[in-house]
C-alpha atoms as a PDB file:
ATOM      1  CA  UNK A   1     105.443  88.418  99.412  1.00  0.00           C
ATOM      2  CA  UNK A   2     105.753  92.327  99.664  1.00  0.00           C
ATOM      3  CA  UNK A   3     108.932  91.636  96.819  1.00  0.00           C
ATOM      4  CA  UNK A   4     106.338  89.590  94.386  1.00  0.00           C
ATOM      5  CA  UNK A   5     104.049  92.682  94.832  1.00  0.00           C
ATOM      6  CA  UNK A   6     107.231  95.532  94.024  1.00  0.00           C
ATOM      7  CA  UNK A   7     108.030  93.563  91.348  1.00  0.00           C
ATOM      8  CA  UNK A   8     104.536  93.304  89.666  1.00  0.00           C
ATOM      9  CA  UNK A   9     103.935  96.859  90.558  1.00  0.00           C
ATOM     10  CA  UNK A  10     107.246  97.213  88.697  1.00  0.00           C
ATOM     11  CA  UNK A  11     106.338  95.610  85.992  1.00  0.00           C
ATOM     12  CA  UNK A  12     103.325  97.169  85.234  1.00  0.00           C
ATOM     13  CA  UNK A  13     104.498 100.561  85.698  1.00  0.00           C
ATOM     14  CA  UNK A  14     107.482  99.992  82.670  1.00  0.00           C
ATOM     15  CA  UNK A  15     103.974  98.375  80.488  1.00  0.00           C
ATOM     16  CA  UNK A  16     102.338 101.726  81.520  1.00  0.00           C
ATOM     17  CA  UNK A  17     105.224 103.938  80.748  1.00  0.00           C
ATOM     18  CA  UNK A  18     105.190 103.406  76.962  1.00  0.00           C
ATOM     19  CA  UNK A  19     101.869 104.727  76.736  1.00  0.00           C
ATOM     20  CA  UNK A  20     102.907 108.131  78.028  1.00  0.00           C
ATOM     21  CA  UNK A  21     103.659 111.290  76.182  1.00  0.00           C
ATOM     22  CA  UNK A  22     104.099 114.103  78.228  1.00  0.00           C
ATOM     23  CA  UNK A  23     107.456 114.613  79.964  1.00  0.00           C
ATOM     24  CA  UNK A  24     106.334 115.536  83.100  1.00  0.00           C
ATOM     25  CA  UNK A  25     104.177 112.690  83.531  1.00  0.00           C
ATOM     26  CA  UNK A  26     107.378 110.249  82.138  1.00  0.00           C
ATOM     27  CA  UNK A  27     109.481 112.452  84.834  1.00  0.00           C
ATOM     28  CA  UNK A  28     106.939 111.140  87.744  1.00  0.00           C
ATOM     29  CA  UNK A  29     107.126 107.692  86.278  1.00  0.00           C
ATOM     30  CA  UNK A  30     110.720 107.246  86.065  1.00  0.00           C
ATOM     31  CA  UNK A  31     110.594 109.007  89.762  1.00  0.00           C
ATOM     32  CA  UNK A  32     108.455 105.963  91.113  1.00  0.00           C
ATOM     33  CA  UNK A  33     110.423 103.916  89.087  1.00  0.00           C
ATOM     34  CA  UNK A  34     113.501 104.579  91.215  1.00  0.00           C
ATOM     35  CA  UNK A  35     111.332 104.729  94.344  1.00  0.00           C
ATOM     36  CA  UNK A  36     110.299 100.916  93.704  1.00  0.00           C
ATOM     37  CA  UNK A  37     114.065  99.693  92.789  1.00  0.00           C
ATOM     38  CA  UNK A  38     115.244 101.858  96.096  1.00  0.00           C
ATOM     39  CA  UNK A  39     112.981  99.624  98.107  1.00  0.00           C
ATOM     40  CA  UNK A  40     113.327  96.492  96.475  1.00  0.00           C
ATOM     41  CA  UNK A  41     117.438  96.845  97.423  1.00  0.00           C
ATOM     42  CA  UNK A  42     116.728  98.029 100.509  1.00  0.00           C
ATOM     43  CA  UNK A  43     114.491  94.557 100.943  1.00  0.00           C
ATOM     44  CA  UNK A  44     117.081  92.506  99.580  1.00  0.00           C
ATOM     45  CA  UNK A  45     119.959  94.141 101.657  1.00  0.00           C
ATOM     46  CA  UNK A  46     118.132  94.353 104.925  1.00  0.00           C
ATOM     47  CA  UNK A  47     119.471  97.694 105.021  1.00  0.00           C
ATOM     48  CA  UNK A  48     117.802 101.201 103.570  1.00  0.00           C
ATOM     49  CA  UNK A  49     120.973 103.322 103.851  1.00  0.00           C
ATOM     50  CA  UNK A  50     122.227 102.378 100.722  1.00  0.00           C
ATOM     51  CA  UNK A  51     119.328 102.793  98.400  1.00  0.00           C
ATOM     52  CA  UNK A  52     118.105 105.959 100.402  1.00  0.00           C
ATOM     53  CA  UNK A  53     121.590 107.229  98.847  1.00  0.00           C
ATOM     54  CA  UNK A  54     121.004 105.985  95.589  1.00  0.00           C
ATOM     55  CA  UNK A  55     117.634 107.495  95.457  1.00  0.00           C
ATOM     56  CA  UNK A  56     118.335 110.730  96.574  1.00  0.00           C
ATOM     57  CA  UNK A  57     121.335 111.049  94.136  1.00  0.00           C
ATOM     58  CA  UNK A  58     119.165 110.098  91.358  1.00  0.00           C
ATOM     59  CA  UNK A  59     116.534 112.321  92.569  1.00  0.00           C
ATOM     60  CA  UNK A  60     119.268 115.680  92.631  1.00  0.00           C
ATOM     61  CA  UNK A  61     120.007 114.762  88.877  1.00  0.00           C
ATOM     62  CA  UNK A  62     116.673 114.660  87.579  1.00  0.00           C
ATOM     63  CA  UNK A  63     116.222 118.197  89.284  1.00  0.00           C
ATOM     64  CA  UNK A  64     119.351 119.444  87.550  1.00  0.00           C
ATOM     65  CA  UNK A  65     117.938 118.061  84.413  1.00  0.00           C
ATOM     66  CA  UNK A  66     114.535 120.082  85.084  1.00  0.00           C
ATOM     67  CA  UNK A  67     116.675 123.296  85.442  1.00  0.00           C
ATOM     68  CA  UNK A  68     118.339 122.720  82.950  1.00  0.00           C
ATOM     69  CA  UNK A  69     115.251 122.172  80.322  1.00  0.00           C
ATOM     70  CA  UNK A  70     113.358 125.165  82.082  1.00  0.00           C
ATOM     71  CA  UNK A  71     115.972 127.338  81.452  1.00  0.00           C
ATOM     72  CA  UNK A  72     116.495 126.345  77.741  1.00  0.00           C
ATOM     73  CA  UNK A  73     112.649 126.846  77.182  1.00  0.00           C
END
C-alpha cells in the first residue's frame, strides 16, 4: 500500500517537474525526488541505513553544486 502511494507520488512529481522553470524550484524537486527513492529502498530493503547514506551523499553534492553556481554568479 504505502509503496503504490510513493510510487504515484513519484510519478506525479517527474509529470510536474517538466512544467518547472526556475532552478531553485527544479533543485527542491529533484531534492524530494531523492527523498521518495530513499524511502522506497529503504521499504524494499527493510533497512533505512543504506538509503539514509545514499540520500545524504546526494544531498552534499547538490550543495557543492549550489556553491559552486553562487560563486560563478
Amino acid at each position: 500500500m504505502i509503496k503504490m502511494m510513493i510510487m504515484s507520488l513519484s510519478n506525479v512529481m517527474n509529470i510536474n517537474f517538466i512544467k518547472l522553470s526556475h532552478p531553485m524550484s527544479m533543485m527542491l524537486f529533484i531534492i524530494l525526488q531523492t527523498f521518495l527513492v530513499g524511502l522506497m529502498t529503504g521499504t524494499m530493503m527493510e533497512s533505512y541505513w543504506l538509503s539514509y547514506i545514499l540520500f545524504l551523499t546526494f544531498l552534499g553534492g547538490m550543495l557543492v553544486l549550489f556553491i559552486y553556481i553562487t560563486s560563478i554568479a
